[in-house]
N, C-alpha and C. Protein backbone atom coordinates (compact mmCIF):
# COMPACT_ATOMS: atom_id res chain seq x y z
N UNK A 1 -21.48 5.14 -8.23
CA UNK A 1 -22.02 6.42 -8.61
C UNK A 1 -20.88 7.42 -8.62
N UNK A 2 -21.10 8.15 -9.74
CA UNK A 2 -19.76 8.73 -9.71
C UNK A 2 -19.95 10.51 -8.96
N UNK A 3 -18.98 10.95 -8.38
CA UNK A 3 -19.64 12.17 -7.97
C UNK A 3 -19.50 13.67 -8.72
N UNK A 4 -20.42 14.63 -8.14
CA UNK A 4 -20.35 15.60 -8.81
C UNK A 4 -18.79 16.05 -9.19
N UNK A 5 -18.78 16.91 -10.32
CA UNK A 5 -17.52 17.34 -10.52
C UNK A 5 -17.61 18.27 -9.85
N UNK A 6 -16.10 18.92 -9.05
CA UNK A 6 -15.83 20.10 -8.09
C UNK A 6 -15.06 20.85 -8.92
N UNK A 7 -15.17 22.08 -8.74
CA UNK A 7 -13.46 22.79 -9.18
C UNK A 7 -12.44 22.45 -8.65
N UNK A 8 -11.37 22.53 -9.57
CA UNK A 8 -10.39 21.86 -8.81
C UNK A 8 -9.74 23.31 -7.95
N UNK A 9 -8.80 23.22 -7.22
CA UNK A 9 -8.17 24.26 -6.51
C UNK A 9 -6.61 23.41 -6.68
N UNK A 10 -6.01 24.64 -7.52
CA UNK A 10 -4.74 24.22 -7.81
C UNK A 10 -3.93 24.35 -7.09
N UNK A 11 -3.83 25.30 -6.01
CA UNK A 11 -2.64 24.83 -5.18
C UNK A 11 -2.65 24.04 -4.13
N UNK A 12 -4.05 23.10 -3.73
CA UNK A 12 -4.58 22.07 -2.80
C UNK A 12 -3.80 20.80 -3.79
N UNK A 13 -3.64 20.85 -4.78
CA UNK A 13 -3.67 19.53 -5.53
C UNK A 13 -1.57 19.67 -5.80
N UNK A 14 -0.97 20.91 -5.59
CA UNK A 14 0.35 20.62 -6.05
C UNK A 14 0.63 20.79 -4.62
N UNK A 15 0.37 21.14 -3.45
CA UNK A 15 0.39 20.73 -1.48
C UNK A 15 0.12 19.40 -1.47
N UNK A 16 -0.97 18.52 -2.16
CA UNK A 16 -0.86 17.22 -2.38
C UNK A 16 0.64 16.50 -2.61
N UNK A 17 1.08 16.91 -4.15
CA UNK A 17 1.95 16.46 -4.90
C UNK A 17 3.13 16.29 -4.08
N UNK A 18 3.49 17.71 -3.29
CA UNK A 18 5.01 17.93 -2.65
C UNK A 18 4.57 17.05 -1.42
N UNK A 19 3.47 16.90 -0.94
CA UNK A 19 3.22 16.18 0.43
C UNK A 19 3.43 14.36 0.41
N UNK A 20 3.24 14.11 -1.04
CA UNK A 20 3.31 12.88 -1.05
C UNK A 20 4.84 11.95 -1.95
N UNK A 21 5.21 13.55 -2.12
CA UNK A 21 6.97 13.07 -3.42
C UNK A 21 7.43 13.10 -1.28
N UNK A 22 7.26 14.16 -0.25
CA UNK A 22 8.50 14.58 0.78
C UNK A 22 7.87 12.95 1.34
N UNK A 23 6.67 12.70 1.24
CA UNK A 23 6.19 11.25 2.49
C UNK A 23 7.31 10.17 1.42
N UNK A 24 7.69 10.16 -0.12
CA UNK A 24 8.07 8.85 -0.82
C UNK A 24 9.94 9.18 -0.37
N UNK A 25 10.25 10.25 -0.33
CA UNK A 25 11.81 10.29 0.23
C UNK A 25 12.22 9.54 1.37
N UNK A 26 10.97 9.97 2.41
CA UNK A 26 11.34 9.74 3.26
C UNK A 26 11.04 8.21 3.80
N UNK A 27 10.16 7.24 3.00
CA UNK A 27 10.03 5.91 2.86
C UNK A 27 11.34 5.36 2.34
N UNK A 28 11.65 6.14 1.06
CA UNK A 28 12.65 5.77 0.68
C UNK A 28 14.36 5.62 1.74
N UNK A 29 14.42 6.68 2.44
CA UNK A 29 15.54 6.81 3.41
C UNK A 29 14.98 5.31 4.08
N UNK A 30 13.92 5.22 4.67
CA UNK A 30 13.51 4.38 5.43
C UNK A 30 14.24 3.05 5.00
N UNK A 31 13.87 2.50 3.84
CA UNK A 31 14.37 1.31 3.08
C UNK A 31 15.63 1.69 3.08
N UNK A 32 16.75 2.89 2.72
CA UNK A 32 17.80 2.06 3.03
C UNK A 32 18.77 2.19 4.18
N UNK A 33 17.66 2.73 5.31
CA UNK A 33 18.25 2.35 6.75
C UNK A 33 18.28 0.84 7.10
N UNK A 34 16.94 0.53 6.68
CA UNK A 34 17.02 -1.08 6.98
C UNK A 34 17.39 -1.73 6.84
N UNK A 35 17.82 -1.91 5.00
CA UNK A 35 18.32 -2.73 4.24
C UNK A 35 20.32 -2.21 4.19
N UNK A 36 20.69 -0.97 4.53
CA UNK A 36 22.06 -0.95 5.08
C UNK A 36 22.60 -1.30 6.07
N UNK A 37 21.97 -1.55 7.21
CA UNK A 37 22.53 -1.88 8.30
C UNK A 37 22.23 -3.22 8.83
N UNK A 38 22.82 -4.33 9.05
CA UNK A 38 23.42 -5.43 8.60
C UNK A 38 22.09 -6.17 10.48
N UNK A 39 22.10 -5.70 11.47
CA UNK A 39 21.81 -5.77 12.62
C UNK A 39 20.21 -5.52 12.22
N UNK A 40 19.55 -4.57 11.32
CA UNK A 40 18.51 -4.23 11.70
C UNK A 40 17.70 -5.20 10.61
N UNK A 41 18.45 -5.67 9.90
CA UNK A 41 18.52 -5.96 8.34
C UNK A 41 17.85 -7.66 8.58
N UNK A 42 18.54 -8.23 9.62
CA UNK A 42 18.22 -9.65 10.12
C UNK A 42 16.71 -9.74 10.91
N UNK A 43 16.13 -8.92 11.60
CA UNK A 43 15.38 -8.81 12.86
C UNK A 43 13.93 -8.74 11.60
N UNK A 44 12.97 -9.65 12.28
CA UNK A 44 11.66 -10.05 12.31
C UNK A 44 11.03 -9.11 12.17
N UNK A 45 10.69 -8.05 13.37
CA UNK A 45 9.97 -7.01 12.96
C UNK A 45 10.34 -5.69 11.64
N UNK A 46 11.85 -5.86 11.56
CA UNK A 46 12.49 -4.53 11.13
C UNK A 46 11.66 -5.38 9.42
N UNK A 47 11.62 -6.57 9.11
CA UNK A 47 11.48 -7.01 8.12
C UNK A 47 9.78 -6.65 7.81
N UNK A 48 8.75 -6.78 8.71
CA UNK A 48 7.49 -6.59 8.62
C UNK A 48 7.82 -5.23 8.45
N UNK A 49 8.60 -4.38 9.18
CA UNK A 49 8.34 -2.98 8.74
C UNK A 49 8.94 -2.33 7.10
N UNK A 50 9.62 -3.28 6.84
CA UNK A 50 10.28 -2.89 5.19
C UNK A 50 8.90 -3.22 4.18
N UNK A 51 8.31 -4.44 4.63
CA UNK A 51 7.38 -4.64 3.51
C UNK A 51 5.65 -3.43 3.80
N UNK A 52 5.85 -3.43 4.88
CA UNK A 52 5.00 -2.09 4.92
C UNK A 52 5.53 -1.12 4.14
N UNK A 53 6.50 -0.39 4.28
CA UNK A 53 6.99 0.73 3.62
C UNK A 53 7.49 0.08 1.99
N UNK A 54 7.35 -0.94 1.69
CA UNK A 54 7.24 -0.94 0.27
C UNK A 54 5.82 -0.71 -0.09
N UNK A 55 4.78 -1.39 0.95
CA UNK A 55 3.49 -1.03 -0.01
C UNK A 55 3.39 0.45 0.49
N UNK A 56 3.70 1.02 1.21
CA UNK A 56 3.57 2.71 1.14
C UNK A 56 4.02 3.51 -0.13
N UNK A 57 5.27 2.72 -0.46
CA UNK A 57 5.78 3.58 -1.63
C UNK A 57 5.12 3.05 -2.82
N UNK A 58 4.42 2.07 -2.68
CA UNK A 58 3.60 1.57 -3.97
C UNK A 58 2.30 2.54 -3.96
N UNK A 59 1.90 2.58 -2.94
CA UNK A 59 0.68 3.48 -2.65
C UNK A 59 0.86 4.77 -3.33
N UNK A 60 1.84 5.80 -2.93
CA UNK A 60 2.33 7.13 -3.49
C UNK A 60 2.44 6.90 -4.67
N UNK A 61 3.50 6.26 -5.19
CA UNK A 61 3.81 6.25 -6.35
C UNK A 61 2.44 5.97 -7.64
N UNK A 62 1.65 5.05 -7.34
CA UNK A 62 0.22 5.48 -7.99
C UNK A 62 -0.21 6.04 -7.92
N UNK A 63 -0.69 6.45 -6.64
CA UNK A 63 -1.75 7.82 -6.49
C UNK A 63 -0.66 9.00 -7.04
N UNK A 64 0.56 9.37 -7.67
CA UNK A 64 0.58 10.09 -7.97
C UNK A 64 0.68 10.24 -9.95
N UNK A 65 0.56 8.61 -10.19
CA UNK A 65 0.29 8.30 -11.38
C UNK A 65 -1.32 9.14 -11.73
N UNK A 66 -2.02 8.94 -10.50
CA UNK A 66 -3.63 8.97 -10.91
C UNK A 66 -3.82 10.22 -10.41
N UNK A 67 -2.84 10.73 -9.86
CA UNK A 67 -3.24 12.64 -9.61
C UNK A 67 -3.10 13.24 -10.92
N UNK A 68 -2.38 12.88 -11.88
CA UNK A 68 -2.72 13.49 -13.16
C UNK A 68 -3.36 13.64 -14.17
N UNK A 69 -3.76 13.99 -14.84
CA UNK A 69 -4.72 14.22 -16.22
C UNK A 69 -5.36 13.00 -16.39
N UNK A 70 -6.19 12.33 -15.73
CA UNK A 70 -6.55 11.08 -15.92
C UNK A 70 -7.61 10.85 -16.96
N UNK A 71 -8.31 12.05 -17.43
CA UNK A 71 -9.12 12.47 -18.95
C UNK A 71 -8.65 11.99 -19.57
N UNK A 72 -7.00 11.82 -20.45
CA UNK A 72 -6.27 11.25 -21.41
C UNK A 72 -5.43 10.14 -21.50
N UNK A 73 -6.02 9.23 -20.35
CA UNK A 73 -5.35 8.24 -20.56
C UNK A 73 -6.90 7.26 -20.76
N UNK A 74 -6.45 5.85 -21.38
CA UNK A 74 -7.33 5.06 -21.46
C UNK A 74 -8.28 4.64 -20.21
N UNK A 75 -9.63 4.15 -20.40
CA UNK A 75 -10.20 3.43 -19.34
C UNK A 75 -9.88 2.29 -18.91
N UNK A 76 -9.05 1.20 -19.77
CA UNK A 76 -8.41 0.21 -19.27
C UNK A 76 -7.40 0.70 -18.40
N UNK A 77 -6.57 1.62 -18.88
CA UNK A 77 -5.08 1.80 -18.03
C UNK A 77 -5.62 2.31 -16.93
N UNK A 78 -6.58 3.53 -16.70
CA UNK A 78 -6.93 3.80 -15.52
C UNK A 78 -7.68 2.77 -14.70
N UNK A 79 -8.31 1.86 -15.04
CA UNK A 79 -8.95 0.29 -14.48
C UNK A 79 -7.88 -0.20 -13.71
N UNK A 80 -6.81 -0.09 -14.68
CA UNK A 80 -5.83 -1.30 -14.24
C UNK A 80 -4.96 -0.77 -12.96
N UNK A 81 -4.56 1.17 -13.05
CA UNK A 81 -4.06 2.16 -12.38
C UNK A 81 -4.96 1.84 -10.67
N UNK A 82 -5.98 1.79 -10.96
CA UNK A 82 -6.62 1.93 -9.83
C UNK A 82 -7.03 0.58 -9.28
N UNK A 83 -6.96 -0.47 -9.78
CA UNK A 83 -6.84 -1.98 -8.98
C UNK A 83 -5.56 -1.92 -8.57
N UNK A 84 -4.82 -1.51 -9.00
CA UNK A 84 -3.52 -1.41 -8.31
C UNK A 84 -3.26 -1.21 -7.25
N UNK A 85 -3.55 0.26 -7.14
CA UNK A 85 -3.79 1.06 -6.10
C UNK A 85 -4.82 0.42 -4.62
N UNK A 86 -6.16 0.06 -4.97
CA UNK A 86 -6.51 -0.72 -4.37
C UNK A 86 -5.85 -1.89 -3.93
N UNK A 87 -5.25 -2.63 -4.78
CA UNK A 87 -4.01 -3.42 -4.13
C UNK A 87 -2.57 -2.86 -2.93
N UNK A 88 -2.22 -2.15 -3.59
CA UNK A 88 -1.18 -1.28 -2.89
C UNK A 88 -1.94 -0.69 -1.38
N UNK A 89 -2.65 -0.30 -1.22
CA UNK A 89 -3.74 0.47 0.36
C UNK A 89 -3.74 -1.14 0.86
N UNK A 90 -4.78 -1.99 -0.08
CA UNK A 90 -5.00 -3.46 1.11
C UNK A 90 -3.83 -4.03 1.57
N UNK A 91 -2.63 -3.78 0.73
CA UNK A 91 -1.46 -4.46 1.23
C UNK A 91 -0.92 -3.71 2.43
N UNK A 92 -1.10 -2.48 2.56
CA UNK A 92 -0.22 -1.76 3.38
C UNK A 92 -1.01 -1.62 4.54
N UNK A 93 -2.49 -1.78 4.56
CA UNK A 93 -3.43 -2.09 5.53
C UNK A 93 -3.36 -3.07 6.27
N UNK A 94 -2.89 -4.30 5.25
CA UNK A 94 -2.31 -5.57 5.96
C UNK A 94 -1.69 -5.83 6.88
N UNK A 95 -0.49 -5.19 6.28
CA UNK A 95 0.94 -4.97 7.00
C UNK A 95 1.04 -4.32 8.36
N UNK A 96 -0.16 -3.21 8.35
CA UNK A 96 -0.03 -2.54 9.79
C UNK A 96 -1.26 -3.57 10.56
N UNK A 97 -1.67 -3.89 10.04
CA UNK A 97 -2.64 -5.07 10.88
C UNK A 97 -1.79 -6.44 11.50
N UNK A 98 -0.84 -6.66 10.89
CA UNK A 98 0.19 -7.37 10.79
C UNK A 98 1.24 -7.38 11.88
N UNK A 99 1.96 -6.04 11.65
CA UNK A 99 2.78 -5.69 12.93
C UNK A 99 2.20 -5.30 13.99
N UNK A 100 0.93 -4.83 14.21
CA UNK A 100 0.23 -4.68 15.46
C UNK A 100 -0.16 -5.81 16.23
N UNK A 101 -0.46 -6.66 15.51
CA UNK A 101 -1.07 -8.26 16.05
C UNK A 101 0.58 -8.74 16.72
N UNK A 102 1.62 -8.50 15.91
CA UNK A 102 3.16 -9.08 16.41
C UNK A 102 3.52 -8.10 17.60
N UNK A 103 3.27 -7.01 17.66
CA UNK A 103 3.72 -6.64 18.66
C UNK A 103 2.46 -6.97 19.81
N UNK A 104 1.12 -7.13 19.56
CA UNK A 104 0.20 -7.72 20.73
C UNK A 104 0.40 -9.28 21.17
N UNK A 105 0.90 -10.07 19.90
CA UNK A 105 1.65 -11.58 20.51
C UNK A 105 2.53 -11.56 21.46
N UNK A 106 3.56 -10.23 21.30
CA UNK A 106 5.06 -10.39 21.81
C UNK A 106 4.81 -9.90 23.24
N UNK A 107 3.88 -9.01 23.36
CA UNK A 107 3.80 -8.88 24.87
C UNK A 107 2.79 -9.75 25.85
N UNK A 108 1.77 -10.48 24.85
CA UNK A 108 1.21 -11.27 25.32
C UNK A 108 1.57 -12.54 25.64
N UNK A 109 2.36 -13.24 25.25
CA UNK A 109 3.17 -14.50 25.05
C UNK A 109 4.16 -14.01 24.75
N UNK A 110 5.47 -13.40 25.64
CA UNK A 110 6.69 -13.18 25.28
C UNK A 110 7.92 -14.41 24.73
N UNK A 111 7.56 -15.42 25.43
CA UNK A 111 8.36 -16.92 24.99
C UNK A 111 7.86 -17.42 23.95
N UNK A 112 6.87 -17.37 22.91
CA UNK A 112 6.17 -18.13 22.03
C UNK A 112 7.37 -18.33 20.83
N UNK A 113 6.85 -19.14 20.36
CA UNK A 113 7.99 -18.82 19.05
C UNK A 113 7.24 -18.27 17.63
N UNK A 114 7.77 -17.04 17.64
CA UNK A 114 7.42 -16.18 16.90
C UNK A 114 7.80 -15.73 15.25
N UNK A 115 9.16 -16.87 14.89
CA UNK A 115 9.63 -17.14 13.47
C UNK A 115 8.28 -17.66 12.65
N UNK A 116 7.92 -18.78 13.19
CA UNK A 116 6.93 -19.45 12.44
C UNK A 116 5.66 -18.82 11.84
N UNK A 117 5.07 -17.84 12.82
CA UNK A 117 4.10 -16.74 12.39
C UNK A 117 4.36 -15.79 11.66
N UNK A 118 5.68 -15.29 11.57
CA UNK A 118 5.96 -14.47 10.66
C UNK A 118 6.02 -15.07 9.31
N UNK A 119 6.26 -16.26 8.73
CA UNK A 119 6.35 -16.91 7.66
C UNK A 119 5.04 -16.75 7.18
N UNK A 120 4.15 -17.15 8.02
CA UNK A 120 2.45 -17.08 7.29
C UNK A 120 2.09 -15.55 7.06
N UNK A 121 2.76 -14.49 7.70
CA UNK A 121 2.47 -13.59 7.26
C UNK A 121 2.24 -12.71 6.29
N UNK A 122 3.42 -13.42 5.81
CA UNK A 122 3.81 -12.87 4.77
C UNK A 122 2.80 -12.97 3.39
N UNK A 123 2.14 -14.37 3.59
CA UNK A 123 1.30 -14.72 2.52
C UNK A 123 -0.30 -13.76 2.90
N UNK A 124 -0.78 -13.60 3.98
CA UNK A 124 -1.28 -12.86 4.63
C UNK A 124 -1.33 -11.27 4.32
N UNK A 125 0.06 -10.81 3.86
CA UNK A 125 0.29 -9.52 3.82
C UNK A 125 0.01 -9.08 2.03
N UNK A 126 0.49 -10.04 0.96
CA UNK A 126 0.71 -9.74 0.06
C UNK A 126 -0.56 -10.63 -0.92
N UNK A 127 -0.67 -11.70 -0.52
CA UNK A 127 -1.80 -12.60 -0.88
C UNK A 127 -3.46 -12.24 -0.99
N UNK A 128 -3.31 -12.05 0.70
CA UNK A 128 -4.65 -11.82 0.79
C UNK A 128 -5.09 -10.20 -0.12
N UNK A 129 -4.51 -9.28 -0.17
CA UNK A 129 -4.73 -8.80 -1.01
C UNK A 129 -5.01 -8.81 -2.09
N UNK A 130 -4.29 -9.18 -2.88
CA UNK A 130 -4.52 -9.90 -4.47
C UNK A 130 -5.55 -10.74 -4.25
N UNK A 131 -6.25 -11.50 -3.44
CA UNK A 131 -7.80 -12.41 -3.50
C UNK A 131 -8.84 -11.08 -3.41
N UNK A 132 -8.65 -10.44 -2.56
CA UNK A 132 -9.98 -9.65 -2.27
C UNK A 132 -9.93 -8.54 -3.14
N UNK A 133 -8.97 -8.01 -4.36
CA UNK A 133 -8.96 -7.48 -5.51
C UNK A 133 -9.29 -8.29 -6.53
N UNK A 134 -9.29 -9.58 -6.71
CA UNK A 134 -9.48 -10.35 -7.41
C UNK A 134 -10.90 -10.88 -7.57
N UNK A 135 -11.61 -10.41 -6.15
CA UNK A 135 -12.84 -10.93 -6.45
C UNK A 135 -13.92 -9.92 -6.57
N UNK A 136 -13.27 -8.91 -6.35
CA UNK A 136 -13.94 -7.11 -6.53
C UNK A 136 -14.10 -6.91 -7.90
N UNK A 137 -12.81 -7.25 -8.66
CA UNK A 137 -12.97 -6.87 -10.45
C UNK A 137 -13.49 -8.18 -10.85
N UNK A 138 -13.85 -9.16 -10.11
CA UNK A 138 -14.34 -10.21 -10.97
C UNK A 138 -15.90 -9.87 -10.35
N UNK A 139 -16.75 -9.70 -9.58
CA UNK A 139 -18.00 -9.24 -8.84
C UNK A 139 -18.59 -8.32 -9.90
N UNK A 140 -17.93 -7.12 -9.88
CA UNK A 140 -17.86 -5.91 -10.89
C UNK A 140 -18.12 -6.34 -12.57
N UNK A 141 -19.36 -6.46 -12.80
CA UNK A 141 -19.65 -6.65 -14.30
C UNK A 141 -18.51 -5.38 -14.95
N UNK A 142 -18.90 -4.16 -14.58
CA UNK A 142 -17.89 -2.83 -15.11
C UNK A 142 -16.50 -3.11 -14.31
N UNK A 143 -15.68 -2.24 -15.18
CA UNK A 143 -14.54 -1.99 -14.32
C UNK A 143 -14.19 -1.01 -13.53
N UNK A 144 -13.19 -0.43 -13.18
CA UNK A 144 -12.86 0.35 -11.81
C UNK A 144 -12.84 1.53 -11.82
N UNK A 145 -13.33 1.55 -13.45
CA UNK A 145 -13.27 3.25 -13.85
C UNK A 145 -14.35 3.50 -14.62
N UNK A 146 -15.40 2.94 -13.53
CA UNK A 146 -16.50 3.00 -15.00
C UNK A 146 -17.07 4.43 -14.73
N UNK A 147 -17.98 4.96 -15.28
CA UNK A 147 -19.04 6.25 -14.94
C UNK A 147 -20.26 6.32 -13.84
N UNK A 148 -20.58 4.96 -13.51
CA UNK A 148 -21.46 4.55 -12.84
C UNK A 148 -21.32 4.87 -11.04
């Protein structure tokens, strides 16, 4: 069901814009603290935390595709804009579900060996997403932008 239309309030929506370009800088610094420094660059968790902050910046970077004039673009592209997006949130939802469970292993079982779990994670982090988008637009007689 789609909801009523609101007025928009234009300077709520460009406090949006600058709030979510200053959150993509600063993801961005993030990635190349990690990926520059050679020590942090090797380590298990620092790695769960890079692929989080890629789906963060995947997240922004659409939603600020779909903060614009979305009247003039097609209903496919916006379909496709917003499975995306839905992809990009479940992934990054993942990810913090992900590193929370690793850091509740690591203090719970500090000796375990903890390489091997991170490998499945990964499919976990990026996978399982793409299934449970996959079975949303396939469920969905309409698509993701319908009127309904």
């Amino acid at each position: 069901m789609k909801p009523e239309q609101i007025s928009e309030n234009n300077n709520l929506a460009q406090l949006t814009n600058f709030g979510v370009a200053i959150s993509s800088v600063f993801l961005a610094i993030t990635l190349i603290i990690i990926y520059g420094l050679k020590d942090i660059r090797n380590s298990d968790r620092h790695k769960m935390l890079s692929h989080l902050v890629i789906a963060l910046l995947c997240v922004n970077c659409l939603f600020l595709c779909l903060e614009g004039d979305v009247r003039n673009i097609s209903e496919i592209v916006c379909s496709v804009l917003t499975g995306c997006l839905h992809y990009s949130l479940l992934a990054a939802f993942s990810w913090m579900m992900i590193i929370s469970t690793d850091v509740y292993m690591k203090i719970k079982h500090p000796f375990a060996d903890h390489i091997r779990r991170f490998s499945y994670s990964r499919y976990i982090g990026w996978i399982g997403p793409a299934i449970v988008v996959g079975v949303t637009a396939g469920i969905t007689n309409v698509n993701y932008a319908s009127d309904e």
